[in-house]
C-alpha atoms as a PDB file:
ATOM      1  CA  UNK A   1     133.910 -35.371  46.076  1.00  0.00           C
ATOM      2  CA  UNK A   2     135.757 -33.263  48.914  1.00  0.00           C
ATOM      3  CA  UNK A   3     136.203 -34.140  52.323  1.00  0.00           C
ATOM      4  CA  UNK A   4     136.038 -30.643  53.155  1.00  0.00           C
ATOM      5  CA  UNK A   5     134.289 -27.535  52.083  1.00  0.00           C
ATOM      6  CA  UNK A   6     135.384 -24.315  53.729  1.00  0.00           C
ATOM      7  CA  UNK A   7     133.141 -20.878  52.938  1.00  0.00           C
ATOM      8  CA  UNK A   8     133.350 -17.240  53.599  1.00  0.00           C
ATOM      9  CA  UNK A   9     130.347 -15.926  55.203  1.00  0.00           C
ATOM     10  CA  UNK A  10     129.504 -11.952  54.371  1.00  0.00           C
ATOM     11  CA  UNK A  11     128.912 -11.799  50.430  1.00  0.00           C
ATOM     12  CA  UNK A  12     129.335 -15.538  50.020  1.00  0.00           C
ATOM     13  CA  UNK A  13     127.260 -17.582  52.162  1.00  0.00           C
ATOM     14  CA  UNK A  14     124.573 -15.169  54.002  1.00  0.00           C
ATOM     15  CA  UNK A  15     122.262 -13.238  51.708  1.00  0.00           C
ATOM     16  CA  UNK A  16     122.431  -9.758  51.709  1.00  0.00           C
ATOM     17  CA  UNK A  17     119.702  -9.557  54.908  1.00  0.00           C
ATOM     18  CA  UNK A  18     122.594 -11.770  56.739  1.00  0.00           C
ATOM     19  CA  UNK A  19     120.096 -14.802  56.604  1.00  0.00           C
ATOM     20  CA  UNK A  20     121.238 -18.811  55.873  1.00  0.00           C
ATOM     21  CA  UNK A  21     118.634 -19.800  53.388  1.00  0.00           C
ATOM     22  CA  UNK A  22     116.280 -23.435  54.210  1.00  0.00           C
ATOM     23  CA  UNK A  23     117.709 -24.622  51.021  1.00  0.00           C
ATOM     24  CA  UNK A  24     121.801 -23.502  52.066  1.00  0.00           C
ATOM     25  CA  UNK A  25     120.628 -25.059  55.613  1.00  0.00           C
ATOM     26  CA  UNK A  26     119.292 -28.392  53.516  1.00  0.00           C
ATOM     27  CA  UNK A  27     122.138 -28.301  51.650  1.00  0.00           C
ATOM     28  CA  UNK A  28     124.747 -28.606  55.244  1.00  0.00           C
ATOM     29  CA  UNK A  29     122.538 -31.844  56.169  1.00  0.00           C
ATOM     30  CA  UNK A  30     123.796 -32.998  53.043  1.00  0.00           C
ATOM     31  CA  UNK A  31     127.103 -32.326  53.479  1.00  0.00           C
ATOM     32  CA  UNK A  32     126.887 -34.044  56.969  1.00  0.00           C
ATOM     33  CA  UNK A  33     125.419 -37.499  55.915  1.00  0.00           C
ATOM     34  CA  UNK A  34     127.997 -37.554  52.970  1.00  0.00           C
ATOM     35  CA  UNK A  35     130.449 -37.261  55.782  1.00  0.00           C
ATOM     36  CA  UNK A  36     132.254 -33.605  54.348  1.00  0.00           C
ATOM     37  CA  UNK A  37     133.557 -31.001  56.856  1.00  0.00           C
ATOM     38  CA  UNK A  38     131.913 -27.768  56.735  1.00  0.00           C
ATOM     39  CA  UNK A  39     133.998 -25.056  57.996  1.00  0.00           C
ATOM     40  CA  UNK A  40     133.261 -21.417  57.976  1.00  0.00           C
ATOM     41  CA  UNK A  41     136.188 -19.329  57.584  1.00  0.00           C
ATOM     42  CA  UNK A  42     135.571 -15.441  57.706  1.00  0.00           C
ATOM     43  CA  UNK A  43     136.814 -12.052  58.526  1.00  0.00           C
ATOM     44  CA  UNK A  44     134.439 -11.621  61.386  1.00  0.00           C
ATOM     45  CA  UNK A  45     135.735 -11.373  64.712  1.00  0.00           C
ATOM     46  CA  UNK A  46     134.787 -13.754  67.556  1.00  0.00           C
ATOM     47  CA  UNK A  47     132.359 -11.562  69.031  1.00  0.00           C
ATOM     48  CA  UNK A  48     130.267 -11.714  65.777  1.00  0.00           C
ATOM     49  CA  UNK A  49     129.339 -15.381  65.832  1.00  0.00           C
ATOM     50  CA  UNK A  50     126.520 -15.723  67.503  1.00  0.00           C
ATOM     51  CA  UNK A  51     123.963 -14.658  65.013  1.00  0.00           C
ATOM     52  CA  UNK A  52     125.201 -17.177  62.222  1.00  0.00           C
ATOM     53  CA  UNK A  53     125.937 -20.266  64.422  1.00  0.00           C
ATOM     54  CA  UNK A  54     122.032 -19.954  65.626  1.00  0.00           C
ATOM     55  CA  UNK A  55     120.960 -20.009  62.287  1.00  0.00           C
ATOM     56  CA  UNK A  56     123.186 -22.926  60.988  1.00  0.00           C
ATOM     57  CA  UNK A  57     123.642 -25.128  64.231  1.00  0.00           C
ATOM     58  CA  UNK A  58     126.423 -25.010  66.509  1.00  0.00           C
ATOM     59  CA  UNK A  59     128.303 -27.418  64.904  1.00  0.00           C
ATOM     60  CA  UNK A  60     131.972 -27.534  64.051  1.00  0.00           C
ATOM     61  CA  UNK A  61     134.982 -25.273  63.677  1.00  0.00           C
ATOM     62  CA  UNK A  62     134.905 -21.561  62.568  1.00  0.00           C
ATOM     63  CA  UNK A  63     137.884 -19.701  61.432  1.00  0.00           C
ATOM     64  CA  UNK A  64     137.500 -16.136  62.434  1.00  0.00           C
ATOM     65  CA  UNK A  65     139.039 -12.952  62.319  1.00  0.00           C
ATOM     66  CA  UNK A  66     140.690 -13.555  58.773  1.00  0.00           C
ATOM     67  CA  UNK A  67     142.298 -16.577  60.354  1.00  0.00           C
ATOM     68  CA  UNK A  68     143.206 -15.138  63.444  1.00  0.00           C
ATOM     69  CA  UNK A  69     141.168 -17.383  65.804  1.00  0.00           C
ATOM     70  CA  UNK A  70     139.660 -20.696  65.309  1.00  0.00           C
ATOM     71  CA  UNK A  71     136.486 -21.549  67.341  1.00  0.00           C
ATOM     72  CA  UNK A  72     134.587 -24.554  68.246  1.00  0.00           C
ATOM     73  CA  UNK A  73     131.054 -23.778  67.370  1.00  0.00           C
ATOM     74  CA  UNK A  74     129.409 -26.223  69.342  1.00  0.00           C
ATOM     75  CA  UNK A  75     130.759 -24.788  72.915  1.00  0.00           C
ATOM     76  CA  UNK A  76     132.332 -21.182  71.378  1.00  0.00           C
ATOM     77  CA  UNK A  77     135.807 -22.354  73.029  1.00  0.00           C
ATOM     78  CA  UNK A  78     139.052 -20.481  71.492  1.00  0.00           C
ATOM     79  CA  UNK A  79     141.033 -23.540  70.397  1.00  0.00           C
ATOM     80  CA  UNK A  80     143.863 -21.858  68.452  1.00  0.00           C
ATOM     81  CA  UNK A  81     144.646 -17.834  67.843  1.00  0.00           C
ATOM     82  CA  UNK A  82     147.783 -16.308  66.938  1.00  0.00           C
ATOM     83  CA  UNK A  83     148.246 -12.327  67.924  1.00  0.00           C
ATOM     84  CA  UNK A  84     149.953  -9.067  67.096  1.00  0.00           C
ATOM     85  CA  UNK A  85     152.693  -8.454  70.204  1.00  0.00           C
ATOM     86  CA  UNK A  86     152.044  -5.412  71.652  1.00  0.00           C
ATOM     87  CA  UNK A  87     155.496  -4.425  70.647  1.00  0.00           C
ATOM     88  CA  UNK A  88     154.627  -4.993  66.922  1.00  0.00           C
ATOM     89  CA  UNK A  89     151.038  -3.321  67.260  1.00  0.00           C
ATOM     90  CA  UNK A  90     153.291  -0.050  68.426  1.00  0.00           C
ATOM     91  CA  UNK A  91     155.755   0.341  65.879  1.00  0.00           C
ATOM     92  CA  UNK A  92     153.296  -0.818  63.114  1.00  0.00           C
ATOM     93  CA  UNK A  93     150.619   1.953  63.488  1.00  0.00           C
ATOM     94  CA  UNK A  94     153.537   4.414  63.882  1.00  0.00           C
ATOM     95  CA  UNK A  95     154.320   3.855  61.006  1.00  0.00           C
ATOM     96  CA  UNK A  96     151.029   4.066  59.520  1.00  0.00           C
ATOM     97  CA  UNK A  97     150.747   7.156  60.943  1.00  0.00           C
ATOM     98  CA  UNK A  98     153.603   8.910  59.584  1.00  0.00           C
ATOM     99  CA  UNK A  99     152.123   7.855  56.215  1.00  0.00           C
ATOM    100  CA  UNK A 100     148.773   8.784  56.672  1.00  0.00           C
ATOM    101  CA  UNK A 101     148.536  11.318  59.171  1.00  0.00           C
ATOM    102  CA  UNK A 102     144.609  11.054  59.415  1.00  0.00           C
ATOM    103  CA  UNK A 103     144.989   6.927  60.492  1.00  0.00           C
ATOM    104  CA  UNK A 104     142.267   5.851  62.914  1.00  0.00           C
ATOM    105  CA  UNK A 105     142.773   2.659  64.529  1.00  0.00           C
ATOM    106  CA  UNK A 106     140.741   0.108  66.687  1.00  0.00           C
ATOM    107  CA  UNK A 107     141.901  -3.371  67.604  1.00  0.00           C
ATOM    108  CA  UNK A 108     140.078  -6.882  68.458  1.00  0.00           C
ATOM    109  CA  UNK A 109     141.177  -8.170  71.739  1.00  0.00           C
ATOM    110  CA  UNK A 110     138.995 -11.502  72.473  1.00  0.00           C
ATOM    111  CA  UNK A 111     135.368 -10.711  72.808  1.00  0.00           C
ATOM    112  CA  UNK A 112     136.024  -7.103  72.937  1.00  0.00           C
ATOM    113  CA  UNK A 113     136.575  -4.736  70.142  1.00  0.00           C
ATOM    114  CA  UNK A 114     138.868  -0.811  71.352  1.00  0.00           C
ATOM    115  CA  UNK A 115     138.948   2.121  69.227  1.00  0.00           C
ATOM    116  CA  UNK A 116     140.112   5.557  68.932  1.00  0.00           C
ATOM    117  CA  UNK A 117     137.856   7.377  69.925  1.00  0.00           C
ATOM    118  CA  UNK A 118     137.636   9.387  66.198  1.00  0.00           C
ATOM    119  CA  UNK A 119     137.102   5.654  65.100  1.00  0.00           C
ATOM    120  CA  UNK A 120     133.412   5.327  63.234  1.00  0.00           C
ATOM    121  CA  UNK A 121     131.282   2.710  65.415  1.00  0.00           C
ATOM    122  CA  UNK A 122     127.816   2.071  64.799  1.00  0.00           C
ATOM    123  CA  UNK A 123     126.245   3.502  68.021  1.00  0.00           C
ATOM    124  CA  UNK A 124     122.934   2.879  67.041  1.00  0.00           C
ATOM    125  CA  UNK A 125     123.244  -1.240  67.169  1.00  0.00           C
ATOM    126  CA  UNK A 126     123.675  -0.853  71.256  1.00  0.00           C
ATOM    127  CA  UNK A 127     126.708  -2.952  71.089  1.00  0.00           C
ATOM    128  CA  UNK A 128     128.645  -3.530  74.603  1.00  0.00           C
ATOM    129  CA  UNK A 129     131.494  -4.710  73.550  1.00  0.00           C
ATOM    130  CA  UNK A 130     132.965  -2.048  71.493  1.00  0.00           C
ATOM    131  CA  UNK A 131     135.290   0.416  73.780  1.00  0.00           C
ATOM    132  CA  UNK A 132     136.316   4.267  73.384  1.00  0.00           C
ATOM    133  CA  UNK A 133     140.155   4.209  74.682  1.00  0.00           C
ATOM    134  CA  UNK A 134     143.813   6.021  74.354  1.00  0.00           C
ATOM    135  CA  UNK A 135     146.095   5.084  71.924  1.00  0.00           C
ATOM    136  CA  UNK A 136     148.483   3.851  75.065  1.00  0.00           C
ATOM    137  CA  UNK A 137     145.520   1.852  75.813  1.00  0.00           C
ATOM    138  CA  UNK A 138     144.595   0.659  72.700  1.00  0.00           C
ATOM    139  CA  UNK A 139     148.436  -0.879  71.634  1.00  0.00           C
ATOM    140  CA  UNK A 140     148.996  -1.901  75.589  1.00  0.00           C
ATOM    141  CA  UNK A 141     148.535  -5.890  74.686  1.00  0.00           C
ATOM    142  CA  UNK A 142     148.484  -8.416  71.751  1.00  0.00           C
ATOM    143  CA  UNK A 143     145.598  -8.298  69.870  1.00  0.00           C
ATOM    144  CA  UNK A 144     144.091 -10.757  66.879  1.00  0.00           C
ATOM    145  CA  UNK A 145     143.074  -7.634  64.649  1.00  0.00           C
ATOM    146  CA  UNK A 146     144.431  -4.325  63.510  1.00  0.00           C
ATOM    147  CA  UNK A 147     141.749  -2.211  61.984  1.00  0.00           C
ATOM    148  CA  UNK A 148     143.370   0.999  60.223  1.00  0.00           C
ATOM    149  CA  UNK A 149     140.723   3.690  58.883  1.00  0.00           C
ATOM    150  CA  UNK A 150     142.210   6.508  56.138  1.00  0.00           C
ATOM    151  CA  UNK A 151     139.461   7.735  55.026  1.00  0.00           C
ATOM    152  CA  UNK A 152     141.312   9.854  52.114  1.00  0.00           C
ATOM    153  CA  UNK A 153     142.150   6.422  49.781  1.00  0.00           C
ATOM    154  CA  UNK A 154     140.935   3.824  48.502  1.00  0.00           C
ATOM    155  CA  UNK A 155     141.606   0.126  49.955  1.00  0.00           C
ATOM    156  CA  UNK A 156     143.569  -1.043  47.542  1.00  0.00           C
ATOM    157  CA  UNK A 157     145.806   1.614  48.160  1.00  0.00           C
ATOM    158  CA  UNK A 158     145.910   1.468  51.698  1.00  0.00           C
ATOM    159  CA  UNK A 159     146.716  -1.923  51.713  1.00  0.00           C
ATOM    160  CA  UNK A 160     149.646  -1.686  49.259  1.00  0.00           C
ATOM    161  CA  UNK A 161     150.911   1.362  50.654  1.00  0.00           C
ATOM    162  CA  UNK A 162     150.798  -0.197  54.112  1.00  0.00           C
ATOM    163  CA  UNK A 163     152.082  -3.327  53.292  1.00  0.00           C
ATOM    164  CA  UNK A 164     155.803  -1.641  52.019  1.00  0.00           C
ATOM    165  CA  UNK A 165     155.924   0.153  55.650  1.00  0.00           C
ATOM    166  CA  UNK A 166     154.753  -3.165  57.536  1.00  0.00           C
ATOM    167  CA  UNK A 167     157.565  -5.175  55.574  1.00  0.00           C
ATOM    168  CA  UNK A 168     156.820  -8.598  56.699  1.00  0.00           C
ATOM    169  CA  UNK A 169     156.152  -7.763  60.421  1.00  0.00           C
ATOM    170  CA  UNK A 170     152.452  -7.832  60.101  1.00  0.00           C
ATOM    171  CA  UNK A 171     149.518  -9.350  57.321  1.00  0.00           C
ATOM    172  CA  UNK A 172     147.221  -6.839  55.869  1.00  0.00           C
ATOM    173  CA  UNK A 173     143.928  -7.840  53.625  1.00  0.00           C
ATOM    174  CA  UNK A 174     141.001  -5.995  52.624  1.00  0.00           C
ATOM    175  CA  UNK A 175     137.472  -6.494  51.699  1.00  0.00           C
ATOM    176  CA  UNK A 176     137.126  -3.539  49.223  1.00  0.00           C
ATOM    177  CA  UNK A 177     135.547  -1.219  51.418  1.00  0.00           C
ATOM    178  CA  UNK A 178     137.230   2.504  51.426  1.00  0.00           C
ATOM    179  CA  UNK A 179     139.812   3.365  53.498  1.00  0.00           C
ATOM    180  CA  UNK A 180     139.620   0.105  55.645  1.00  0.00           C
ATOM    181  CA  UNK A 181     142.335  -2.374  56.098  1.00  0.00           C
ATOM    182  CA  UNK A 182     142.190  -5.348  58.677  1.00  0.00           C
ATOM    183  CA  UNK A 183     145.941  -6.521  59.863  1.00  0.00           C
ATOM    184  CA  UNK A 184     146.660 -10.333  61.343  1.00  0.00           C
ATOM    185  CA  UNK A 185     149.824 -11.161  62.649  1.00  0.00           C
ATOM    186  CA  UNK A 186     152.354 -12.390  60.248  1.00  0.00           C
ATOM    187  CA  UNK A 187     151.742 -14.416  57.919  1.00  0.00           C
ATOM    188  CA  UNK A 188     148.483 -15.232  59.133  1.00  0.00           C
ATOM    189  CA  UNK A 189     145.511 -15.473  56.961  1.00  0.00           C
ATOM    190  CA  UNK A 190     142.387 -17.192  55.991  1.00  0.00           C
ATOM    191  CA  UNK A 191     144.593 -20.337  54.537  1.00  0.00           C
ATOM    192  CA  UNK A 192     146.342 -20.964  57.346  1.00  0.00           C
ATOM    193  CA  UNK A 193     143.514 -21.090  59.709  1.00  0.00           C
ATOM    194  CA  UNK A 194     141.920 -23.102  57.349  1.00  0.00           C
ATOM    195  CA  UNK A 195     144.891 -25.345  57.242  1.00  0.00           C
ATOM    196  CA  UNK A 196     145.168 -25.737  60.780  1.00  0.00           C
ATOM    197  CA  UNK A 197     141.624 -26.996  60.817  1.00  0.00           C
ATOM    198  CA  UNK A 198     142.439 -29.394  57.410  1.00  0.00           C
ATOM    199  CA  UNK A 199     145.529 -30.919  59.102  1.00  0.00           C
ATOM    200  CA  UNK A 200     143.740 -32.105  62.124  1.00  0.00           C
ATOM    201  CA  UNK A 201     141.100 -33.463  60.172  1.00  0.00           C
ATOM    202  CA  UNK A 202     143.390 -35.159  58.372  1.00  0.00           C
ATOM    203  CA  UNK A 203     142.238 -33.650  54.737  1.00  0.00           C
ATOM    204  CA  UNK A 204     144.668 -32.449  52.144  1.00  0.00           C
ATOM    205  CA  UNK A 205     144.113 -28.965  50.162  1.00  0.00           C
ATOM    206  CA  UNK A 206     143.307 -30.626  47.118  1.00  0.00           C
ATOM    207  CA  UNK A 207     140.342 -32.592  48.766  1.00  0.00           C
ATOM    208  CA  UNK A 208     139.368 -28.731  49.933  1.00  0.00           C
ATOM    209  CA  UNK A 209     136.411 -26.628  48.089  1.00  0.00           C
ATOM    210  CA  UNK A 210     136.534 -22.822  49.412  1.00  0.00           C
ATOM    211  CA  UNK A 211     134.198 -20.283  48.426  1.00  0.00           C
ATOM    212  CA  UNK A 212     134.737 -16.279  48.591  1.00  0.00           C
ATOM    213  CA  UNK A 213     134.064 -13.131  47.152  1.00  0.00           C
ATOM    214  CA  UNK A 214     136.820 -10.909  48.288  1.00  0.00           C
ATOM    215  CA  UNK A 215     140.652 -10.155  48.558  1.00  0.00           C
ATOM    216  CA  UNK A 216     140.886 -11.466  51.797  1.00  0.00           C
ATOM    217  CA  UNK A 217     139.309 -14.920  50.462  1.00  0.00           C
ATOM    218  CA  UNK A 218     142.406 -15.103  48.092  1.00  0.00           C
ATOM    219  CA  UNK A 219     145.140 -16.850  50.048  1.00  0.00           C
ATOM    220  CA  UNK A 220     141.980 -19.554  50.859  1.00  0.00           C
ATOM    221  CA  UNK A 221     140.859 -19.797  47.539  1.00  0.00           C
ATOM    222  CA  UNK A 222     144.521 -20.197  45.893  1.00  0.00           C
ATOM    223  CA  UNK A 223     145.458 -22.851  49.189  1.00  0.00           C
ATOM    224  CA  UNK A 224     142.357 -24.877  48.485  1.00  0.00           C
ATOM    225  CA  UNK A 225     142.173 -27.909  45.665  1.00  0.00           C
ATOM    226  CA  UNK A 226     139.523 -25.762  44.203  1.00  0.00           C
ATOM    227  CA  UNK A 227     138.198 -22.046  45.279  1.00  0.00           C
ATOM    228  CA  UNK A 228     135.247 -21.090  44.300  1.00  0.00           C
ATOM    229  CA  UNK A 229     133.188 -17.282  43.701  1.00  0.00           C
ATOM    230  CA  UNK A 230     129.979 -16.830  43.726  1.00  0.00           C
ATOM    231  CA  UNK A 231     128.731 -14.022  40.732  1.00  0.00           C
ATOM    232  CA  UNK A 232     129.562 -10.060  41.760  1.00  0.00           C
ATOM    233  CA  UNK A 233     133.003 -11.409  43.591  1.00  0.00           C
ATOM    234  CA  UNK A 234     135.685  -8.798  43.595  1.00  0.00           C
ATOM    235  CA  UNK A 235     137.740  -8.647  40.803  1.00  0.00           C
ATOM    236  CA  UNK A 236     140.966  -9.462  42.737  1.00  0.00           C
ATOM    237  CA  UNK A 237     139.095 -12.740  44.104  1.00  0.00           C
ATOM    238  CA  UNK A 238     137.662 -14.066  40.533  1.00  0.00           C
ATOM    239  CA  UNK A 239     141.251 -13.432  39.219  1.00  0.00           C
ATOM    240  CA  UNK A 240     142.106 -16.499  41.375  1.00  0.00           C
ATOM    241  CA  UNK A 241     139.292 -18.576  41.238  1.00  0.00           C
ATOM    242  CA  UNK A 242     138.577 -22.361  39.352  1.00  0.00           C
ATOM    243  CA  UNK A 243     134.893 -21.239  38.499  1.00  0.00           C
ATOM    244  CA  UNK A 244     132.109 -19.154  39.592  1.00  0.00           C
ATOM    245  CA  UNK A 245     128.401 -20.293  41.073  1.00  0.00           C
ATOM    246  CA  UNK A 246     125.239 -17.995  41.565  1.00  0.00           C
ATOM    247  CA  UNK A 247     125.724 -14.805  43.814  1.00  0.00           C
ATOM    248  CA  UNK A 248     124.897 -15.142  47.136  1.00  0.00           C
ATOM    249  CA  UNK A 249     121.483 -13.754  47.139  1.00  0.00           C
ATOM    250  CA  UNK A 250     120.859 -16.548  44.999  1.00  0.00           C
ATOM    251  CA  UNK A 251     122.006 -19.630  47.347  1.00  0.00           C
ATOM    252  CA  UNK A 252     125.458 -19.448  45.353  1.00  0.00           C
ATOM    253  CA  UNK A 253     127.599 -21.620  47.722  1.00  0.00           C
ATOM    254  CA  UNK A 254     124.314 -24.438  47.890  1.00  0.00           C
ATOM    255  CA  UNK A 255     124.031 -24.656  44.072  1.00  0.00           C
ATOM    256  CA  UNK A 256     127.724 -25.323  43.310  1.00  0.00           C
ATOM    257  CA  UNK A 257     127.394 -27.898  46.311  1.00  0.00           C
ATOM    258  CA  UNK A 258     123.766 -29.352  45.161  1.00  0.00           C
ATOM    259  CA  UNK A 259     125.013 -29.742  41.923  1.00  0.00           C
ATOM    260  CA  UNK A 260     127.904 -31.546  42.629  1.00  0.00           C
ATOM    261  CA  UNK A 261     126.130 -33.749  45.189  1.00  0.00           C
ATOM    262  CA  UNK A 262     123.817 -35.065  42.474  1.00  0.00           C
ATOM    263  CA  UNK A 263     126.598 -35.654  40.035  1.00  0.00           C
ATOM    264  CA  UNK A 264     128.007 -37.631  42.505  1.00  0.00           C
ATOM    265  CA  UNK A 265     124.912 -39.737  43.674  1.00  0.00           C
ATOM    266  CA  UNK A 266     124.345 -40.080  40.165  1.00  0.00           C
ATOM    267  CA  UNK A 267     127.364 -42.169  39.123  1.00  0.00           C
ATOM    268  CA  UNK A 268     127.530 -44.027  42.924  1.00  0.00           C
ATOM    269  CA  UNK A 269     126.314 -47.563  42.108  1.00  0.00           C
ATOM    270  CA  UNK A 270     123.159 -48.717  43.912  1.00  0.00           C
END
């Protein structure tokens, strides 16, 4: 039984229409009266929250931003982040930028996501926290995220490329999408916002199930006693992985847990 499960939201624990199932949400209730730590832990920014922590109840921490900040989601205060110095946010997209010329970059500051103003932003959504600004502007003060846009490569490709010219200064990750890297500070990832959660909870890794789907899941799923993907993961993520539930359309993250549950209850004496 762990103490603590920690899941990846996009492609793991939402369906594809970015709903929490009734059975996922009867499956957290479960979690709670067996006394286990839910944690989400995800590559969405701060600003992004909202929508999931109605659905599931505001209720516990949330790593965001690929590790970046850690939330508590009962009152949305920032109780840990760690950020890219300005100084480092400079010379780092420099150098992306003498490697591939056609970079675009935006940046997650707090609540607020900047851009480029060649940067692709769904206009449509009516978003007001997504700014056009200057370079100067943009790389002006720390930030939790780096978003680089080369439209010309692939992701996997991006990333490696970038992470030679980075060399240690900053963390880049990916989620398979083209052209699209997301950058932490150093050494930052999903494990160690996860970890900083675990230790003051007072839970080991190996008393840890994650679940993910993609590269940026990996350091989480590798860190964790056992990481988990649900069916359709990314290559790069199942490489890593102890096992594999359902996808995520089909409630993967609540069957693993379900099924475990009831093996559990099963063999508890009465």
């Amino acid at each position: 039984m762990p103490k603590l499960v920690a899941t990846d939201l996009d492609g793991t624990l939402l369906r594809s229409d970015l709903t929490v199932s009734e059975r996922t949400l009867a499956t957290f209730e479960r979690l709670e009266r067996s006394g286990i730590t839910l944690v989400f832990v995800t590559g969405r920014p701060w600003r992004w929250m909202d929508p999931v922590l109605a659905q599931t109840g505001r209720r516990g921490r949330v790593v965001c931003a690929n590790g970046a900040v850690v939330l508590d989601g009962a009152s949305g205060q920032v109780l840990q982040n760690w950020t890219i110095p300005a100084d480092t946010l400079r010379a780092v997209t420099e150098s992306v930028r003498d490697t591939f010329p056609d970079a675009i970059f935006a940046v997650e500051r707090g609540r607020r996501m900047l851009h480029e103003p060649e940067y692709p932003v769904r206009h449509d959504l009516g978003r007001r926290d997504e700014n056009q600004v200057s370079y100067d502007e943009l790389v002006a003060e720390p930030v939790e995220k780096l978003l680089i846009r080369a439209p010309s490569v692939e992701a996997a490709e991006l990333w490696t490329r970038c992470t030679r010219v980075f060399d240690g200064r900053v963390t880049p990750t990916h989620s398979g999408f083209r052209g699209l890297i997301e950058v932490s500070a150093g050494g930052v990832t999903k494990a160690t916002g996860l970890e900083w959660v675990a230790q003051r909870c007072g839970v080991d890794p190996q008393d840890i199930v994650a679940f993910g789907d993609m590269p940026n899941d990996i350091p989480m799923l590798t860190w964790a006693g056992r990481g988990v993907v649900v069916a359709d993961a990314h290559p790069e993520a199942a490489a890593v992985a102890h096992t594999v539930t359902t996808g995520n359309d089909a409630d993967g993250v609540a069957t693993y847990l379900d099924a475990l549950l009831d093996e559990v209850e099963a063999t508890t004496p009465r």
